[in-house]
Protein backbone atom coordinates (compact mmCIF):
# COMPACT_ATOMS: atom_id res chain seq x y z
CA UNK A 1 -20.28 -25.44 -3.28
CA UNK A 2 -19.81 -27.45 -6.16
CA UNK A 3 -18.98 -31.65 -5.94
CA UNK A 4 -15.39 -32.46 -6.27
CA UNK A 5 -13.90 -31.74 -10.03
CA UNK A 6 -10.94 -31.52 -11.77
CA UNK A 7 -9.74 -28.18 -13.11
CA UNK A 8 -10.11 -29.75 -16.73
CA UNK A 9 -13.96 -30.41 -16.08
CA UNK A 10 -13.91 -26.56 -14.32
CA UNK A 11 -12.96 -25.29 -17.56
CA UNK A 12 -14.78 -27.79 -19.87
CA UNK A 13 -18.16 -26.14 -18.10
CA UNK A 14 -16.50 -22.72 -18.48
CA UNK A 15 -15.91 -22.61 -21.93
CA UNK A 16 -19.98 -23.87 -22.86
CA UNK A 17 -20.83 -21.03 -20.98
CA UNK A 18 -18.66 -18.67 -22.61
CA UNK A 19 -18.30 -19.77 -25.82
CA UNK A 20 -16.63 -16.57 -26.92
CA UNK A 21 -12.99 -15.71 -27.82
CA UNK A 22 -11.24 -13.44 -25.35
CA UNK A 23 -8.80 -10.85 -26.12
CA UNK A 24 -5.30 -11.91 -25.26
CA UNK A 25 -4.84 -9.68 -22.92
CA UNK A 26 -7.51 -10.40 -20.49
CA UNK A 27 -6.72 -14.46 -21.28
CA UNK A 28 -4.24 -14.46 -18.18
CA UNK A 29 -6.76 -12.88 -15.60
CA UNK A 30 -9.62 -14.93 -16.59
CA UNK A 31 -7.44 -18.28 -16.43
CA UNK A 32 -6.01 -17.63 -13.00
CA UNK A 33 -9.26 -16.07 -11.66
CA UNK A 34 -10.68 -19.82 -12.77
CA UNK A 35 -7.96 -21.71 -11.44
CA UNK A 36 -8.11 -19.65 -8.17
CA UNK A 37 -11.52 -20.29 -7.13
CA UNK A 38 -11.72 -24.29 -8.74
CA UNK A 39 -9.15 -24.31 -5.52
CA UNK A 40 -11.16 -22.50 -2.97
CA UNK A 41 -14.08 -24.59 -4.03
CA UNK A 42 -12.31 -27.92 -3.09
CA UNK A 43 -10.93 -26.38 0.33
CA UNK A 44 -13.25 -27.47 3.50
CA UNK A 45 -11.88 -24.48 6.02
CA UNK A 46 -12.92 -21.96 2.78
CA UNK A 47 -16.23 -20.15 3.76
CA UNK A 48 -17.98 -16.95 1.32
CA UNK A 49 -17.85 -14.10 3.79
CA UNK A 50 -18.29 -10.82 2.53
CA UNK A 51 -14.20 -10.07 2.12
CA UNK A 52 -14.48 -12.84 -0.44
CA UNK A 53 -17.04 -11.52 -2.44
CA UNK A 54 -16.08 -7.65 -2.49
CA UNK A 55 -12.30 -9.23 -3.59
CA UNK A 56 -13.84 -11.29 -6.19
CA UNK A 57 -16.55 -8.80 -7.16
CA UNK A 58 -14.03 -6.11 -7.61
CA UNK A 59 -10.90 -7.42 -9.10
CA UNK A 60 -12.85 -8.97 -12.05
CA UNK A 61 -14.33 -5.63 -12.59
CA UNK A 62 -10.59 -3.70 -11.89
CA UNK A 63 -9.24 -6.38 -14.39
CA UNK A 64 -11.45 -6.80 -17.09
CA UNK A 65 -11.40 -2.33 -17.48
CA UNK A 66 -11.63 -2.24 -21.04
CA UNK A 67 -12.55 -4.90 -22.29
CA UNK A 68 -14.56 -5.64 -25.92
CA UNK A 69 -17.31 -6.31 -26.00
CA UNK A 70 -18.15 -4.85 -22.76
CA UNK A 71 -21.99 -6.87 -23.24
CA UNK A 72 -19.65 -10.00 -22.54
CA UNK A 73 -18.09 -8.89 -18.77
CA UNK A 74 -21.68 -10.01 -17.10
CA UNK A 75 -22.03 -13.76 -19.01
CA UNK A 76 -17.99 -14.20 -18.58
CA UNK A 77 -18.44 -13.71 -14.31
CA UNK A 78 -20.97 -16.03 -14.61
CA UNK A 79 -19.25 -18.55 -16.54
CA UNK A 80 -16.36 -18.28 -13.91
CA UNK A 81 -18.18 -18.55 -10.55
CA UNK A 82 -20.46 -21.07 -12.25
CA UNK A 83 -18.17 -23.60 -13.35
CA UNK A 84 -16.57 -23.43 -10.10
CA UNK A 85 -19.77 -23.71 -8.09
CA UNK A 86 -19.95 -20.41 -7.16
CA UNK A 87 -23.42 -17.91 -7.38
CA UNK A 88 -22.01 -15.06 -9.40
CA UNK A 89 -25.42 -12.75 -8.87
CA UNK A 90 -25.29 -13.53 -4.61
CA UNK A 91 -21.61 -12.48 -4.66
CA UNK A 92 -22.58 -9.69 -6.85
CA UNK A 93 -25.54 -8.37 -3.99
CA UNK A 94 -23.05 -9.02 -1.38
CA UNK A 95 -20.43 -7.11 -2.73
CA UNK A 96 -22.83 -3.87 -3.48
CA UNK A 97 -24.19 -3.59 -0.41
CA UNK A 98 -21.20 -4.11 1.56
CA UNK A 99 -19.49 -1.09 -0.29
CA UNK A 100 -22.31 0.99 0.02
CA UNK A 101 -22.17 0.66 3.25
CA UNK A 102 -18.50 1.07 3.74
CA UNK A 103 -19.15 4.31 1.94
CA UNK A 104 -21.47 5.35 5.39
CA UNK A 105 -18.51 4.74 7.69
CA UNK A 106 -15.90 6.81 9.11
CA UNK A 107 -12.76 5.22 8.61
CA UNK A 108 -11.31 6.14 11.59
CA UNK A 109 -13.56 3.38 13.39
CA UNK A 110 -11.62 1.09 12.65
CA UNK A 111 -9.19 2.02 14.94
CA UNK A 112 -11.57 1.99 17.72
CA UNK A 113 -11.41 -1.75 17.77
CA UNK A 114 -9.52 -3.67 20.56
CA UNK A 115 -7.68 -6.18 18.38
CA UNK A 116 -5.60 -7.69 21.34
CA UNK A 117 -8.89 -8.74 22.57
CA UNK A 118 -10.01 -11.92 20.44
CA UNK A 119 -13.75 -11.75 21.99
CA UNK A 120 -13.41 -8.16 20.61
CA UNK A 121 -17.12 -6.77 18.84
CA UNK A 122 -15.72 -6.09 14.98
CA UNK A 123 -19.67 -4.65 14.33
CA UNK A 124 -18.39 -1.15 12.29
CA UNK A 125 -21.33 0.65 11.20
CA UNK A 126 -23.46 -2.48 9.18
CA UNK A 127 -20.68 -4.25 8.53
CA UNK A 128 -19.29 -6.51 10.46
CA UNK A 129 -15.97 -8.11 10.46
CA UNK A 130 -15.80 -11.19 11.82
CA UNK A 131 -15.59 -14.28 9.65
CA UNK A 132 -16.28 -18.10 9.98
CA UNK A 133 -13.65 -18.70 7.01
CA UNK A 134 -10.06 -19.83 7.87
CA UNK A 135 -8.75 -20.58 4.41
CA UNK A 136 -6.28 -17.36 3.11
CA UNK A 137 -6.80 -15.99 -0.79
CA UNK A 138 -5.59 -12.83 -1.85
CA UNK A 139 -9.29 -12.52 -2.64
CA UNK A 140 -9.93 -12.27 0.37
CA UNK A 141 -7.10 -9.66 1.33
CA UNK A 142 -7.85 -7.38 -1.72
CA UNK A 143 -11.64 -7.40 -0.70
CA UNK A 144 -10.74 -6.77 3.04
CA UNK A 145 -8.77 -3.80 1.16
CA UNK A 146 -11.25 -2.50 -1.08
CA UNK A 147 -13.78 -2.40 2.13
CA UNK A 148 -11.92 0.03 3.82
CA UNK A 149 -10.69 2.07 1.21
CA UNK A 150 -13.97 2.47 0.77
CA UNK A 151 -14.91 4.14 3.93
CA UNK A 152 -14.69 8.14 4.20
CA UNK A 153 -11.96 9.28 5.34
CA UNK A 154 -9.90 12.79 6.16
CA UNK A 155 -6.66 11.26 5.27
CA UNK A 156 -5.10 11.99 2.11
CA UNK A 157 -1.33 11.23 2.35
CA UNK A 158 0.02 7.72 2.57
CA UNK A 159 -3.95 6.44 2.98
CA UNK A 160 -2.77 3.52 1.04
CA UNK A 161 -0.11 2.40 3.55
CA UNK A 162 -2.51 3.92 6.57
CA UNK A 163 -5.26 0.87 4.68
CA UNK A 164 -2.59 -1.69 4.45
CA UNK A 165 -2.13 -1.29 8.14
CA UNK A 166 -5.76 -1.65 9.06
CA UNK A 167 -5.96 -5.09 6.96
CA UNK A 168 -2.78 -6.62 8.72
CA UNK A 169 -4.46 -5.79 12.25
CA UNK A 170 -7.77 -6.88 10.99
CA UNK A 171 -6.35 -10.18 8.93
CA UNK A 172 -3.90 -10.86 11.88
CA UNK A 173 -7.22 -10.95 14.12
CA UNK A 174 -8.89 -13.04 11.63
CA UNK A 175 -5.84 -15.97 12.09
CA UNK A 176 -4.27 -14.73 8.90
CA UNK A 177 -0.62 -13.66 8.47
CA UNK A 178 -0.15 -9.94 8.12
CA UNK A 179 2.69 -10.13 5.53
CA UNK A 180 1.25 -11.95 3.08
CA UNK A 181 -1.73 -9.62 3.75
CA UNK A 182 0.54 -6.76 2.68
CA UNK A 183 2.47 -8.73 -0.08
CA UNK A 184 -1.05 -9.40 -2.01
CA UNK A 185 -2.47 -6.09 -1.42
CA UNK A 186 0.40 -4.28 -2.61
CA UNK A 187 1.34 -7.02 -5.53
CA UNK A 188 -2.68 -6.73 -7.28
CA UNK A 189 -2.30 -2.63 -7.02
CA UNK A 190 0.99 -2.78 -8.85
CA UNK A 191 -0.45 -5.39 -11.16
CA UNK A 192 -3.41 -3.57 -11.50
CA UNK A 193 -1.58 -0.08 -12.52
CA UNK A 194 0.61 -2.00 -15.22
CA UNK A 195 -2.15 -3.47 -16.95
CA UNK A 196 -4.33 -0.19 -16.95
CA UNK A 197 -0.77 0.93 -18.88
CA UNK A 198 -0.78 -2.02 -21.14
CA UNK A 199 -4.55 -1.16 -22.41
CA UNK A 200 -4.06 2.54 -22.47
CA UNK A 201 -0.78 1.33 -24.94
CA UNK A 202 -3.19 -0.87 -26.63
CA UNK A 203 -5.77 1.79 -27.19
CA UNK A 204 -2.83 4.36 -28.58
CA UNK A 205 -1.75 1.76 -30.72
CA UNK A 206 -4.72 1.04 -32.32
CA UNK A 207 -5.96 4.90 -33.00
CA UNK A 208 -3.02 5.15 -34.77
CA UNK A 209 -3.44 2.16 -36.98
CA UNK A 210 -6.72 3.30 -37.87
CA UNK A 211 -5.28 7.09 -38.79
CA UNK A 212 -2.59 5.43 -41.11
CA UNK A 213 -5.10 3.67 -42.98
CA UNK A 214 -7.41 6.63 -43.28
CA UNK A 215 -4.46 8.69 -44.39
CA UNK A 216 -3.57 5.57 -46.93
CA UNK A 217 -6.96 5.51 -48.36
CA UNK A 218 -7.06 9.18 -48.77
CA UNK A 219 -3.82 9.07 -50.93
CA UNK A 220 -5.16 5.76 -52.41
């Protein structure tokens, strides 16, 4: 982890290693994403674990869908974990190879565990569970999340609220509170959905600049 900084020196080291403009509407995500782990990099109960690096691996990639030029998405997670003392290409490894092997479990495993026993084994499949870090993120929470959605599963009704479930039990079990568990989950999918909307209205918008002004210069 990085020394103690300020959040202006965080994004004075930020901005030399991405010395690139970036389209207003990613500006937001990249800003709190910055502020957000210049926190967790100052917190002493904060440990990486493998929830915090499928949360962080995978809403910078949900978030940044779209963007121009797409060449700048791998130097622009760099510049973020590295100005906050974070090791952008370890998180990236972790976060692969715990989804791909999320992908070889059965979700219904998960409800094999004893969570009213705290000395309970949470080993599922090659991933396991447990966690020495004791500081909550919605990083965290959403990467929790996007592990077992992950996993295969027979469901296909309400799997969404069946996943929420499993991360309350398995969050409560960590020490962490089950309704803020939900509240994040739930807020970054809704968050998620309206900015997929925005850039699809974005996208519209522009092909139909570009056909007025190829009508206009055919007139022309």
């Amino acid at each position: 982890m990085a020394a103690q900084s300020t959040i202006s020196e965080s994004k004075e080291v930020f901005h030399k290693e991405f010395p690139f403009v970036i389209p207003a509407i990613y500006r937001r995500i990249a800003d709190e994403l910055l502020v957000e782990l210049h926190l967790l990099s100052h917190q002493k109960k904060f440990k990486e674990d493998i929830f915090f690096c499928v949360g962080l691996d995978q809403i910078f990639r949900e978030l940044t869908h779209g963007y121009k030029p797409n060449n700048h998405l791998e130097k622009l997670f760099k510049a973020l974990c590295n100005c906050c003392g974070f090791k952008a290409d370890t998180i990236i490894k972790t976060s692969q190879n715990t989804i791909n092997n999320s992908k070889n479990i059965n979700r219904e495993e998960i409800n094999k565990i004893d969570l009213t026993n705290k000395n309970s084994d949470l080993q599922v499949g090659d991933i396991n569970f447990k966690s020495d870090n004791k500081y909550y993120s919605r990083i965290v929470a959403i990467g929790l999340y996007k592990i077992i959605d992950s996993m295969k599963t027979d469901e296909i009704e309400e799997q969404e609220k069946s996943n929420i479930k499993a991360c309350k039990e398995i969050g409560n079990f960590l020490g962490f509170t089950s309704e803020r568990i939900e509240k994040d989950i739930s807020l970054y999918n809704s968050n998620k959905d309206k900015l997929n909307q925005a850039i699809q209205i974005l996208k519209e918008t522009v092909e139909r600049e570009k056909k007025k002004l190829v009508k206009n210069n055919i007139k022309d």
